[in-house]
Protein backbone atom coordinates (compact mmCIF):
# COMPACT_ATOMS: atom_id res chain seq x y z
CA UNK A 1 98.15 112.73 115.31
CA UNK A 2 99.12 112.90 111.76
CA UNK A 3 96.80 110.38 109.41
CA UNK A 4 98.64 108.67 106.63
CA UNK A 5 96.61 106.26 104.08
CA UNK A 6 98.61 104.09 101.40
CA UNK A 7 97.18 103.18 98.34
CA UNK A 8 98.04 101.88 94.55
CA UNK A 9 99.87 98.63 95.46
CA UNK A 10 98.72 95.59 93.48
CA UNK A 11 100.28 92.50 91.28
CA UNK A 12 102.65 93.48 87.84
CA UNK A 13 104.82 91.86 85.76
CA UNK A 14 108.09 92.19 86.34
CA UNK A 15 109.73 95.48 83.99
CA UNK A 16 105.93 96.81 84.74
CA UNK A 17 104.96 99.91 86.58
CA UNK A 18 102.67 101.05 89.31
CA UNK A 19 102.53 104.61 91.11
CA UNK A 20 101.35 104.39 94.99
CA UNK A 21 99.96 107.13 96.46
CA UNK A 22 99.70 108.51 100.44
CA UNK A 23 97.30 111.09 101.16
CA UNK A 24 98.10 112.58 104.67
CA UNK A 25 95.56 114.83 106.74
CA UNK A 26 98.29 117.69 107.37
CA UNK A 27 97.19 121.20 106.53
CA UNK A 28 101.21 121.65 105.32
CA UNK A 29 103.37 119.65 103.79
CA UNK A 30 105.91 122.25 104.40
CA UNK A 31 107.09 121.02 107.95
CA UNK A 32 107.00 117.46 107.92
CA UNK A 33 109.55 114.71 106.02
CA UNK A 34 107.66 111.99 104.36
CA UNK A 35 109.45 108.23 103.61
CA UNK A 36 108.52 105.41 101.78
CA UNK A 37 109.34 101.83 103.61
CA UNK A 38 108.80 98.49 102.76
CA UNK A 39 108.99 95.04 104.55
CA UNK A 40 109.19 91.42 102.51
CA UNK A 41 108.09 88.58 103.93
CA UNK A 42 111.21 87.45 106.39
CA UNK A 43 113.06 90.49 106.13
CA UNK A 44 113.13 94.02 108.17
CA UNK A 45 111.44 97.05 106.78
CA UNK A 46 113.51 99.17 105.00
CA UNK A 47 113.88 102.66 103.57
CA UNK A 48 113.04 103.44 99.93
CA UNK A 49 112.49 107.29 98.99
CA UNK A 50 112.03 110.22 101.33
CA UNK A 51 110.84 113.62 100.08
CA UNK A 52 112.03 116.52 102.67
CA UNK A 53 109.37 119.00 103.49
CA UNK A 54 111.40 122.27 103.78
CA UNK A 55 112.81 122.51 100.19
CA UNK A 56 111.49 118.82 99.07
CA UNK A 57 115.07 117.85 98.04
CA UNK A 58 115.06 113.81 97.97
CA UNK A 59 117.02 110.65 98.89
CA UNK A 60 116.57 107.37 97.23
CA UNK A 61 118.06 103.72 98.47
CA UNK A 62 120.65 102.34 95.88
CA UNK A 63 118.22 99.28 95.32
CA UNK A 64 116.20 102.38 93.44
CA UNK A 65 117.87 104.71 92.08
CA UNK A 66 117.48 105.40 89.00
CA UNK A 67 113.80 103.50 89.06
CA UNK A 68 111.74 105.04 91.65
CA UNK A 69 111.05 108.67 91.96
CA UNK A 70 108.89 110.29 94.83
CA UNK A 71 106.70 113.54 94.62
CA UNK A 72 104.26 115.54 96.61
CA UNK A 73 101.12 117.68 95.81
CA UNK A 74 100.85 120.31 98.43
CA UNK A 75 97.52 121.25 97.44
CA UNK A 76 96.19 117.61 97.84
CA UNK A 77 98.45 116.73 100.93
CA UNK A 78 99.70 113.42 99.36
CA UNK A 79 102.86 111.94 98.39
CA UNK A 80 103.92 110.07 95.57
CA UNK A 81 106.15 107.37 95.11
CA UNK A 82 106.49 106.00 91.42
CA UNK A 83 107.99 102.98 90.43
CA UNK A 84 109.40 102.08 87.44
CA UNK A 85 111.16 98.61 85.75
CA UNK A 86 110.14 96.76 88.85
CA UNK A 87 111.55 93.54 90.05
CA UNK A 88 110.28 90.60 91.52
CA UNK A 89 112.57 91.99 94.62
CA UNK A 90 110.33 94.87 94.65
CA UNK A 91 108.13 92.79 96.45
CA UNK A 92 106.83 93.92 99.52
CA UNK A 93 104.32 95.87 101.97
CA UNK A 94 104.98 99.28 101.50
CA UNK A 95 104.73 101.87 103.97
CA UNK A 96 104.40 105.82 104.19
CA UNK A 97 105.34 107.46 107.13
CA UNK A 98 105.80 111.34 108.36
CA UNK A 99 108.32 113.16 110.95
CA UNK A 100 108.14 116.43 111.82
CA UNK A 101 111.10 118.02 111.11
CA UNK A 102 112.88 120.93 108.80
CA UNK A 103 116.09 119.31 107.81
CA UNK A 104 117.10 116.95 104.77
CA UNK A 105 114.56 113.53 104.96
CA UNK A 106 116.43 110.67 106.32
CA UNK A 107 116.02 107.34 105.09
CA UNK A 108 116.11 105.69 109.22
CA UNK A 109 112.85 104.37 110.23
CA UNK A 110 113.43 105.52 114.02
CA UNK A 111 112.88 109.03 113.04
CA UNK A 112 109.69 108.98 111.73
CA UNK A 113 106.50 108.71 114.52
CA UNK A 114 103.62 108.30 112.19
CA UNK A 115 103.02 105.45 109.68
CA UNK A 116 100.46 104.07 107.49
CA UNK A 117 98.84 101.00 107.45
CA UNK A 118 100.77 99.48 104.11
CA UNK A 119 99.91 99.00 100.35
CA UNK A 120 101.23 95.59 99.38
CA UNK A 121 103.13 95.12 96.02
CA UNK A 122 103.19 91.93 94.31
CA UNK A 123 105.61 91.98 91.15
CA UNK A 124 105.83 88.36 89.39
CA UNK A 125 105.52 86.72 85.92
């Protein structure tokens, strides 16, 4: 059972910054595809930034391109998500979750089987 622990959410203005963090307990990175979610209050969870795991190519929702930009450190097992000019949309539990698999990350949330508890991100004047 792969362990996944969110961290680095808190409250920013809105144009501010914040870098979350998910340290895994895989020995690899190598095999697995990572994903950032997030769920607002009323609204489904939804896909953000995925990082793939054979060649760590990415994929970004529209809502973030251009903003957010995910990362990994192999040595330390944990993935990065960094987000930039936030919003007051930005707003939400976010979410790391892993799939094992050696293709191109997806952003669908039925194809990942392991998710962390949630770092909640609070961006407001």
């Amino acid at each position: 059972q792969v362990q996944l622990v969110e961290s680095g959410g808190g409250l920013v203005q809105p144009g501010g910054s914040l870098r979350l963090s998910c340290a895994t307990s895989l020995s690899t990175l190598e095999y697995y595809s990572i994903g950032w979610f997030r769920q607002a209050p009323g609204k489904e969870r939804e896909g953000v930034s995925c990082i793939s795991g054979s060649d760590g190519s990415t994929s970004n929702a529209d809502s973030v391109k251009g903003r957010f930009t995910i990362s990994r450190d192999g040595a330390k097992s944990t993935i990065y998500l960094q987000m930039n000019s936030l919003k007051p949309e930005d707003t939400a539990v976010y979410y790391c979750a892993a799939r094992l698999s050696f293709r191109k990350c997806v952003l669908s949330l039925k194809e990942y089987t392991n998710w962390g508890q949630g770092t909640q991100v609070n961006v407001s004047s």
